[in-house]
Protein backbone atom coordinates (compact mmCIF):
# COMPACT_ATOMS: atom_id res chain seq x y z
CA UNK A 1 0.00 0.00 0.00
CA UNK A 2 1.33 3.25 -0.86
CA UNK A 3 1.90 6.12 1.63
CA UNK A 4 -0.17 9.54 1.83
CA UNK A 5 1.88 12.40 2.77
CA UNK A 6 -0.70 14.46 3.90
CA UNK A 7 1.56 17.63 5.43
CA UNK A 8 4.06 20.02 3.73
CA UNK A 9 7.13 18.06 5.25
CA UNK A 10 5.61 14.81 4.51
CA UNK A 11 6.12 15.52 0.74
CA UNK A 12 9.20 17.41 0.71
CA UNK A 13 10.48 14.47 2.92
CA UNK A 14 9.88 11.98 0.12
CA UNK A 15 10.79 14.47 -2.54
CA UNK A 16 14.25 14.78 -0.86
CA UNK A 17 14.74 10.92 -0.37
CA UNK A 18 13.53 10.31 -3.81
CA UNK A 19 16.23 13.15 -5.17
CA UNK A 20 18.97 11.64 -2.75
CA UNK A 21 18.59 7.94 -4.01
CA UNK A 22 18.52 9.42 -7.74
CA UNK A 23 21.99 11.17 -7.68
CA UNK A 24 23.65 7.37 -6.66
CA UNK A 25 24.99 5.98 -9.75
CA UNK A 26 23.22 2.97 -10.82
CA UNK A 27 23.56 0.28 -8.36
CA UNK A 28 24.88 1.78 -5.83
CA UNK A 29 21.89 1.21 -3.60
CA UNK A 30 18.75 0.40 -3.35
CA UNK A 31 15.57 2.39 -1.93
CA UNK A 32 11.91 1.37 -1.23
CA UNK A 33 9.48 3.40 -0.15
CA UNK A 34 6.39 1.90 0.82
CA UNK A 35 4.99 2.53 5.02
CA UNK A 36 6.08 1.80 8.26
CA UNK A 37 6.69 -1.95 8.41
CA UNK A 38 3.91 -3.46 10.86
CA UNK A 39 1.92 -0.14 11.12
CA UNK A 40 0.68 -0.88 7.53
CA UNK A 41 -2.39 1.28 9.21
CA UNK A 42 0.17 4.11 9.41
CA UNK A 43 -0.59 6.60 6.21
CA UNK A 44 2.79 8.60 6.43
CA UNK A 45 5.73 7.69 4.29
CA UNK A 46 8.46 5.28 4.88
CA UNK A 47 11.66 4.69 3.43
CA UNK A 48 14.81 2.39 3.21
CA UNK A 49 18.06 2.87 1.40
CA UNK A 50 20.32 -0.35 1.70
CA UNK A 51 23.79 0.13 -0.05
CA UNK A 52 25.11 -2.87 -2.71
CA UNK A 53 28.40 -2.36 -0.78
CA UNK A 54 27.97 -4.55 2.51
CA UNK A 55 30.51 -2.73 4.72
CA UNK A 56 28.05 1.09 4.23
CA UNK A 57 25.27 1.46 6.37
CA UNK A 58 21.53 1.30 5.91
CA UNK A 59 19.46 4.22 6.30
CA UNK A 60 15.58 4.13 7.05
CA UNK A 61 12.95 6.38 8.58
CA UNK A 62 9.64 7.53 8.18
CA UNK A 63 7.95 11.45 8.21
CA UNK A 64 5.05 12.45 10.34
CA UNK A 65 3.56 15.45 10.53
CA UNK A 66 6.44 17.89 11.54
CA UNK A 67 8.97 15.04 12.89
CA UNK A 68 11.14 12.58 11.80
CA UNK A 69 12.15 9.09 12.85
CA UNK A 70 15.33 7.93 11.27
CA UNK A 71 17.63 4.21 12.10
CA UNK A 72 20.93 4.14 10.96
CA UNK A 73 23.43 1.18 10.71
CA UNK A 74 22.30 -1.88 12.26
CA UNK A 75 19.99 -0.64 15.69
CA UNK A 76 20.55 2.89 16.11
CA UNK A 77 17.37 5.15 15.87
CA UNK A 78 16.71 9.13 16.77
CA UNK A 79 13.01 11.08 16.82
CA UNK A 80 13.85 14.07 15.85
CA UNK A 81 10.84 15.96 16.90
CA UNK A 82 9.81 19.38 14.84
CA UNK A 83 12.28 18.24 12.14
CA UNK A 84 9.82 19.75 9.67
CA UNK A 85 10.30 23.28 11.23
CA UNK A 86 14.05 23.87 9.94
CA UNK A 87 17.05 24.33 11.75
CA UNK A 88 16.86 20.88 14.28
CA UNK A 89 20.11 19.64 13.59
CA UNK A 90 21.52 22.58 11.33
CA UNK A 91 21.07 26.23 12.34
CA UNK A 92 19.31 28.13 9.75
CA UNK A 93 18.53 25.27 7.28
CA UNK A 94 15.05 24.28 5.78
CA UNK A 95 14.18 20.50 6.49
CA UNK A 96 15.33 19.11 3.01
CA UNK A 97 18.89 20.70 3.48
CA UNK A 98 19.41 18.99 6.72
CA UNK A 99 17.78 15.62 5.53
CA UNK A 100 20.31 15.92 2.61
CA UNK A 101 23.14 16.62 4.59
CA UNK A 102 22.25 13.40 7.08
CA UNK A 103 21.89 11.36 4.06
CA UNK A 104 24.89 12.37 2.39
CA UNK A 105 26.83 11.86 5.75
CA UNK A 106 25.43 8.39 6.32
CA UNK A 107 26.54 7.39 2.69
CA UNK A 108 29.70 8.57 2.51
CA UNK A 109 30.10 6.54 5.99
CA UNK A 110 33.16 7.19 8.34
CA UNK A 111 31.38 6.39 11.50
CA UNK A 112 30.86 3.65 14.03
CA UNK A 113 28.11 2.13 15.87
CA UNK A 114 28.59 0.35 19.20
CA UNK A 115 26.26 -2.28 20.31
CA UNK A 116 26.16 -4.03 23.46
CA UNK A 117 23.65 -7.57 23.94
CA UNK A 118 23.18 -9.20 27.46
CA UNK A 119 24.18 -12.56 27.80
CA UNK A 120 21.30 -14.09 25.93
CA UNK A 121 22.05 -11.96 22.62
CA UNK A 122 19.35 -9.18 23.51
CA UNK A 123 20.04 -5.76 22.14
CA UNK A 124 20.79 -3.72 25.46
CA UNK A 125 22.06 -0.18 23.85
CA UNK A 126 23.37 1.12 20.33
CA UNK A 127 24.72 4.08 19.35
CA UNK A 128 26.05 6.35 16.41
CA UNK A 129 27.70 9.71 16.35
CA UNK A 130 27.39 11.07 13.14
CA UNK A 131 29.14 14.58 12.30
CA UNK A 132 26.53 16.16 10.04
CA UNK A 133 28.80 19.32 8.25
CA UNK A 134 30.67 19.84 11.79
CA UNK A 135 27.41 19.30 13.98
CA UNK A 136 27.38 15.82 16.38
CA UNK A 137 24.08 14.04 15.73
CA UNK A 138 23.92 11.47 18.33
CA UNK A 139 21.59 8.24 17.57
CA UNK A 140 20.30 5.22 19.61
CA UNK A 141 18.23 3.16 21.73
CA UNK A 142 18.59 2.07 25.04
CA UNK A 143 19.83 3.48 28.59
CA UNK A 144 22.35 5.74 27.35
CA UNK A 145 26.54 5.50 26.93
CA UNK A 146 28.59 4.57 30.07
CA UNK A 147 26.25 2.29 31.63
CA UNK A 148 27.88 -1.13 32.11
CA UNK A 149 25.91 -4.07 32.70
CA UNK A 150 27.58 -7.29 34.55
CA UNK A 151 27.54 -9.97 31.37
CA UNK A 152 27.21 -8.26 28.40
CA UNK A 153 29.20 -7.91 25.15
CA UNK A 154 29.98 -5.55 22.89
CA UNK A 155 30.73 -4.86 19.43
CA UNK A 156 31.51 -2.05 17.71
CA UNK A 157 30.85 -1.62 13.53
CA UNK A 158 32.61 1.27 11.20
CA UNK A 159 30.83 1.90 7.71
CA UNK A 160 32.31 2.43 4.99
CA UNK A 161 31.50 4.61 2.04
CA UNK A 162 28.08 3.63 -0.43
CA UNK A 163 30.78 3.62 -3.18
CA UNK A 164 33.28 1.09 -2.64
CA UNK A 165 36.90 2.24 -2.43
């Protein structure tokens, strides 16, 4: 079923992932844009980008109303509430220029995410710093960096570029 973008953000949201995927050269990845897997009730637009190159990280996410959801890599996610506004993660930018610069950061990788699972293989916490034009954008789920549990492990994941070196 396809997605309704019913506000302002909503379509410039898919207009700007649309534009992004469109200036990779041809098979560099993959998007699909469809709606939010298991809310299939859920009207707003969803997307996912997944690189050919194994070693780049995924990007997905979904628009509603004013915010934006996005999960990066292999577990790390951010809200990013009043996205549609403008300047959220980048001072005096419109919506599509930061999406763009986010995207464009995630594909031309550089960064790591670190994942710690209990001792029965159960996600605890991820996380992702990404360094959008000079601006940390942190992402992730779970109690928060530092916190150390008793048996855990953890394992740590740096992506690589969408276009293989």
């Amino acid at each position: 079923m396809n997605p309704t973008a019913s506000s302002r953000f909503e379509r410039e949201f898919l207009s700007c992932i649309e534009e992004t995927a469109c200036s990779l050269a041809a098979g560099i990845g993959k998007l699909t844009i469809g709606r939010v897997p298991g809310h299939e009730e859920w009207s707003c637009p969803y997307f996912e980008l997944h690189p050919t190159n194994p070693l780049a990280s995924s990007v997905s996410g979904w628009a509603v109303a004013d915010d934006l959801n996005l999960a990066i890599g292999e577990a790390s996610e951010r809200e990013f509430i009043g996205f549609g506004q403008g300047g959220t993660v980048l001072k005096g930018r419109n919506p599509r220029e930061e999406l763009k610069a986010i995207l464009t950061t995630v594909m031309n990788g550089g960064f790591t995410e670190n994942l710690a699972f209990n001792s029965r293989g159960k996600l605890l916490y991820s996380e992702v710093e990404l360094v959008v034009e000079g601006v940390r954008v942190s992402l992730g789920i779970g109690p928060w960096l530092g916190i150390r549990w008793r048996s855990h492990s953890e394992r740590s994941r740096t992506y690589h570029p969408y276009l293989k070196d």
